[in-house]
C-alpha atoms as a PDB file:
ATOM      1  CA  UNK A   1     -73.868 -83.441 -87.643  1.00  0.00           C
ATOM      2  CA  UNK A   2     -71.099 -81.485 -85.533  1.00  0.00           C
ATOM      3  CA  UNK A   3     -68.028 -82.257 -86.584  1.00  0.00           C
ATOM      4  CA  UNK A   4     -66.142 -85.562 -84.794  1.00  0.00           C
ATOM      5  CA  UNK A   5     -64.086 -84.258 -81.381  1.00  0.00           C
ATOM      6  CA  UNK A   6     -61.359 -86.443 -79.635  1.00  0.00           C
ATOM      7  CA  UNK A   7     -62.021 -88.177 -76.483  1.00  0.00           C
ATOM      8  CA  UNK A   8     -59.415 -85.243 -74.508  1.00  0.00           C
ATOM      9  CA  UNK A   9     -61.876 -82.107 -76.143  1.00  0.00           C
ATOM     10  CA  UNK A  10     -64.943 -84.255 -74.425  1.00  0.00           C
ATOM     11  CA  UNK A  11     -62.903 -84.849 -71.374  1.00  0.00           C
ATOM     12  CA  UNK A  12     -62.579 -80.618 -71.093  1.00  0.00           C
ATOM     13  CA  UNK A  13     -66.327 -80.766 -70.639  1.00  0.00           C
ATOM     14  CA  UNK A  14     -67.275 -80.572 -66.545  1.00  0.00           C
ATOM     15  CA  UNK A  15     -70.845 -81.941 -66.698  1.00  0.00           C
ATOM     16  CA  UNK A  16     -72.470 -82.682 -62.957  1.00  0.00           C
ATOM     17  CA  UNK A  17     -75.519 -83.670 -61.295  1.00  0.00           C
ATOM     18  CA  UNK A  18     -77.208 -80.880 -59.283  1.00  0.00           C
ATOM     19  CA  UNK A  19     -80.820 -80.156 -56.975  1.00  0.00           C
ATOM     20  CA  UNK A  20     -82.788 -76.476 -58.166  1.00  0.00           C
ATOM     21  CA  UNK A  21     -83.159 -75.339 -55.289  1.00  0.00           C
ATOM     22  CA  UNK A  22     -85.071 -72.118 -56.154  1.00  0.00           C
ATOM     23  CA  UNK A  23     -87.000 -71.228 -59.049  1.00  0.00           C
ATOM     24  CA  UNK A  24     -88.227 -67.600 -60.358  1.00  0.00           C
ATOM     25  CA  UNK A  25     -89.330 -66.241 -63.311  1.00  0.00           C
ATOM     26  CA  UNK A  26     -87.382 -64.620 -65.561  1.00  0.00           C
ATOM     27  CA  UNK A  27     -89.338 -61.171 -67.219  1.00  0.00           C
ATOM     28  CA  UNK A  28     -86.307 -59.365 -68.608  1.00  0.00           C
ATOM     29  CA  UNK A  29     -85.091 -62.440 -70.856  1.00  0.00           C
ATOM     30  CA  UNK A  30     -85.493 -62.265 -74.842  1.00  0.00           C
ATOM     31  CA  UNK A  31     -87.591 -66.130 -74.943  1.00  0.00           C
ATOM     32  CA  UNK A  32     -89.406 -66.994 -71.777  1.00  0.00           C
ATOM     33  CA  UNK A  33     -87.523 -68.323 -68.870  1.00  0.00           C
ATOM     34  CA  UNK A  34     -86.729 -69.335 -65.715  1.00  0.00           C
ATOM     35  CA  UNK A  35     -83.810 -68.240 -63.630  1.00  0.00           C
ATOM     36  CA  UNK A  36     -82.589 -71.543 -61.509  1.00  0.00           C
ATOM     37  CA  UNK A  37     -80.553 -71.618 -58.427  1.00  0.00           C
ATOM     38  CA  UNK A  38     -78.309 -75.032 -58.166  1.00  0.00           C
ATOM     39  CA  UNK A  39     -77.056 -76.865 -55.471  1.00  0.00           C
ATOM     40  CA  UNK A  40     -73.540 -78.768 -56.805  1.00  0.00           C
ATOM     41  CA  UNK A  41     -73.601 -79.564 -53.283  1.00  0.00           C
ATOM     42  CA  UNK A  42     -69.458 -79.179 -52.603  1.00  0.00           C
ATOM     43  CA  UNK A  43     -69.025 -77.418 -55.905  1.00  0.00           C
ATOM     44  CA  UNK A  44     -71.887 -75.061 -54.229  1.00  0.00           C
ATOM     45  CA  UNK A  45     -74.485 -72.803 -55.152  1.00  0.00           C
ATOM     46  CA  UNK A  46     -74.669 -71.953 -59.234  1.00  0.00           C
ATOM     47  CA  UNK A  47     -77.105 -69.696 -61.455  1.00  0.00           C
ATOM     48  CA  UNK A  48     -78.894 -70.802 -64.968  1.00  0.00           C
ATOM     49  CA  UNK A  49     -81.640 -68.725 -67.061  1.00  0.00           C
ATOM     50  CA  UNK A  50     -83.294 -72.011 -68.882  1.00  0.00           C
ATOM     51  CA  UNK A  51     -86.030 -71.512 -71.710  1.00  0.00           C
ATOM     52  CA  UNK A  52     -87.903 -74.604 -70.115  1.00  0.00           C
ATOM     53  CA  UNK A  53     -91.152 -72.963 -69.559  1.00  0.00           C
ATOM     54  CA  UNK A  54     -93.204 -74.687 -72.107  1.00  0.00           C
ATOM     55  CA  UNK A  55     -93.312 -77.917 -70.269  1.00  0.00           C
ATOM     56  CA  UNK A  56     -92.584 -76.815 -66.878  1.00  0.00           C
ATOM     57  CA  UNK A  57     -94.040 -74.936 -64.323  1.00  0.00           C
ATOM     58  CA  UNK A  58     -92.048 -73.534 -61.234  1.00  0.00           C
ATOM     59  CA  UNK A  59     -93.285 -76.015 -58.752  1.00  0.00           C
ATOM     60  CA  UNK A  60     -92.483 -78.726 -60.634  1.00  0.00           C
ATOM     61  CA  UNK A  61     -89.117 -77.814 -60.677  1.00  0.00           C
ATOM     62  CA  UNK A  62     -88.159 -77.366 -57.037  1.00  0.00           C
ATOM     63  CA  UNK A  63     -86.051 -80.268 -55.671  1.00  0.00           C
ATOM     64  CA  UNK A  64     -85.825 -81.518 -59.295  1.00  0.00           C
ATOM     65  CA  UNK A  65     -81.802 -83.006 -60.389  1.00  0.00           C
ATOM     66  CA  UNK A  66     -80.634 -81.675 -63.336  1.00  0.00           C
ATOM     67  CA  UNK A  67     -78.028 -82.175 -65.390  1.00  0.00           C
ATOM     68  CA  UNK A  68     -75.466 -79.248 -65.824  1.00  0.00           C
ATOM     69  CA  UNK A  69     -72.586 -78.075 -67.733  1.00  0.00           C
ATOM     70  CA  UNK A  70     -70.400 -76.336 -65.150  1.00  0.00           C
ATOM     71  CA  UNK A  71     -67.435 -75.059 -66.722  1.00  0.00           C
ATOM     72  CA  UNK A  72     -68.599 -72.719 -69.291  1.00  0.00           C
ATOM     73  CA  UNK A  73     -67.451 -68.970 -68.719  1.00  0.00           C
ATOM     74  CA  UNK A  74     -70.522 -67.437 -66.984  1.00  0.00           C
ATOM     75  CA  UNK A  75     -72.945 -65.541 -69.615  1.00  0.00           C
ATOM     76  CA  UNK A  76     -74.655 -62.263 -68.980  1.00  0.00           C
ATOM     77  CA  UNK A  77     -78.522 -62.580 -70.365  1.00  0.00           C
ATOM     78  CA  UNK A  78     -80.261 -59.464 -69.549  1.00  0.00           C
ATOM     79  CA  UNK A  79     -79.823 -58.309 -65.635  1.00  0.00           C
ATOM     80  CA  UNK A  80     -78.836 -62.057 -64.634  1.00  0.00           C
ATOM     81  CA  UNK A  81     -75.347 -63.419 -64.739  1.00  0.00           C
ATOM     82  CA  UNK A  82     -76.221 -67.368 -65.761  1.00  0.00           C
ATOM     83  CA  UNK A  83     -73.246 -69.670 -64.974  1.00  0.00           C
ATOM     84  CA  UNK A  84     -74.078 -73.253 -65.748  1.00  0.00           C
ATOM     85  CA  UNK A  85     -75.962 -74.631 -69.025  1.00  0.00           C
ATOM     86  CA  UNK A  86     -78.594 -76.895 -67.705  1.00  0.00           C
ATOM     87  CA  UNK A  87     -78.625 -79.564 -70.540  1.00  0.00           C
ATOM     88  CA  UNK A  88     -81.771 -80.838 -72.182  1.00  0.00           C
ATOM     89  CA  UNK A  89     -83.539 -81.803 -75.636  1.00  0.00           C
ATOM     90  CA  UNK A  90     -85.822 -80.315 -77.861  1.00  0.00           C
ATOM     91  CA  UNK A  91     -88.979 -82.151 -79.025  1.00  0.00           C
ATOM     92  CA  UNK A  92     -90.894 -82.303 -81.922  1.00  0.00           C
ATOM     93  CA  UNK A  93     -92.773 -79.134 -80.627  1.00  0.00           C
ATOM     94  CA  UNK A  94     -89.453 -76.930 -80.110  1.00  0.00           C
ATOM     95  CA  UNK A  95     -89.860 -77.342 -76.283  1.00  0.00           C
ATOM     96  CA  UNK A  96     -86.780 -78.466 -74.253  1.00  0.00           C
ATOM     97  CA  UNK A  97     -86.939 -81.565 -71.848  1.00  0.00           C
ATOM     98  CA  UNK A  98     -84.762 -82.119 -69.331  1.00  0.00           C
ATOM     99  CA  UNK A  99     -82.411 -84.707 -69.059  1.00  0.00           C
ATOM    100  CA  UNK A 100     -81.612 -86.353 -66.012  1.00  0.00           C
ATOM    101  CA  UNK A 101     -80.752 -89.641 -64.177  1.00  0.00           C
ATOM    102  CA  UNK A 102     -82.860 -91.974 -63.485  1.00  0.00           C
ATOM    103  CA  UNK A 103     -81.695 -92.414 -60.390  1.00  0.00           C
ATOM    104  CA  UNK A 104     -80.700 -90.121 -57.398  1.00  0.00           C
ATOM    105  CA  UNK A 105     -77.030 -88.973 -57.654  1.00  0.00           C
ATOM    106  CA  UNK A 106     -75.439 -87.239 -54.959  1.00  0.00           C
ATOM    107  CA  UNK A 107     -75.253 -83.788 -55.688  1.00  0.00           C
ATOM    108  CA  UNK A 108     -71.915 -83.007 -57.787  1.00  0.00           C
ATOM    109  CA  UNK A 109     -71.142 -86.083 -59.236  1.00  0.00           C
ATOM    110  CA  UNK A 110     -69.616 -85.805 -62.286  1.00  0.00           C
ATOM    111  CA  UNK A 111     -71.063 -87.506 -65.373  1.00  0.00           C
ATOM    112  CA  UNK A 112     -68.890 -89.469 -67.352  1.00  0.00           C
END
């Protein structure tokens, strides 16, 4: 267990609902990946390199709402400059699944 944060540290944390809007694969990264494009739709266009592979193929992705940390500084993996950490869970098999709502949420709407 992580140690126990107050409710201001978890109110530093900028976590939004966003649309992948492109998906491509992602050959020059250490653990297979994918390198999304995000639409925050006002907050606009943002980049991610997610090991999601496993249990998710490209199509499946496309038009797909995520849910996305937005305010980490951007991180350089490989060639590609990945700016948001797409949030998910591993399984029992080591794959991550996505989380998401499980409704539709306008694009950019913060999660509380």
């Amino acid at each position: 267990m992580k140690p126990i944060i107050s409710f201001e540290d978890f109110e530093k944390v900028d976590i939004r609902i966003g649309t992948i809007i492109e998906v491509n694969d992602f050959p020059k990264a250490k653990k297979p990946a994918y390198q999304l494009t995000i639409d925050f739709g006002e907050l606009g266009i943002k980049k991610s390199s997610a090991q999601i592979t496993q249990l998710y193929a490209k199509e499946s992705l496309l038009n797909r709402q995520v849910t996305a940390i937005i305010n980490f500084k951007p991180r350089q993996i490989a060639n590609f400059i990945s700016e948001v950490l797409v949030l998910g869970v591993y399984n029992e098999s080591e794959n991550v699944v996505l989380l998401k709502a499980s409704e539709f949420i306008k694009n950019g709407e913060f999660v509380k």
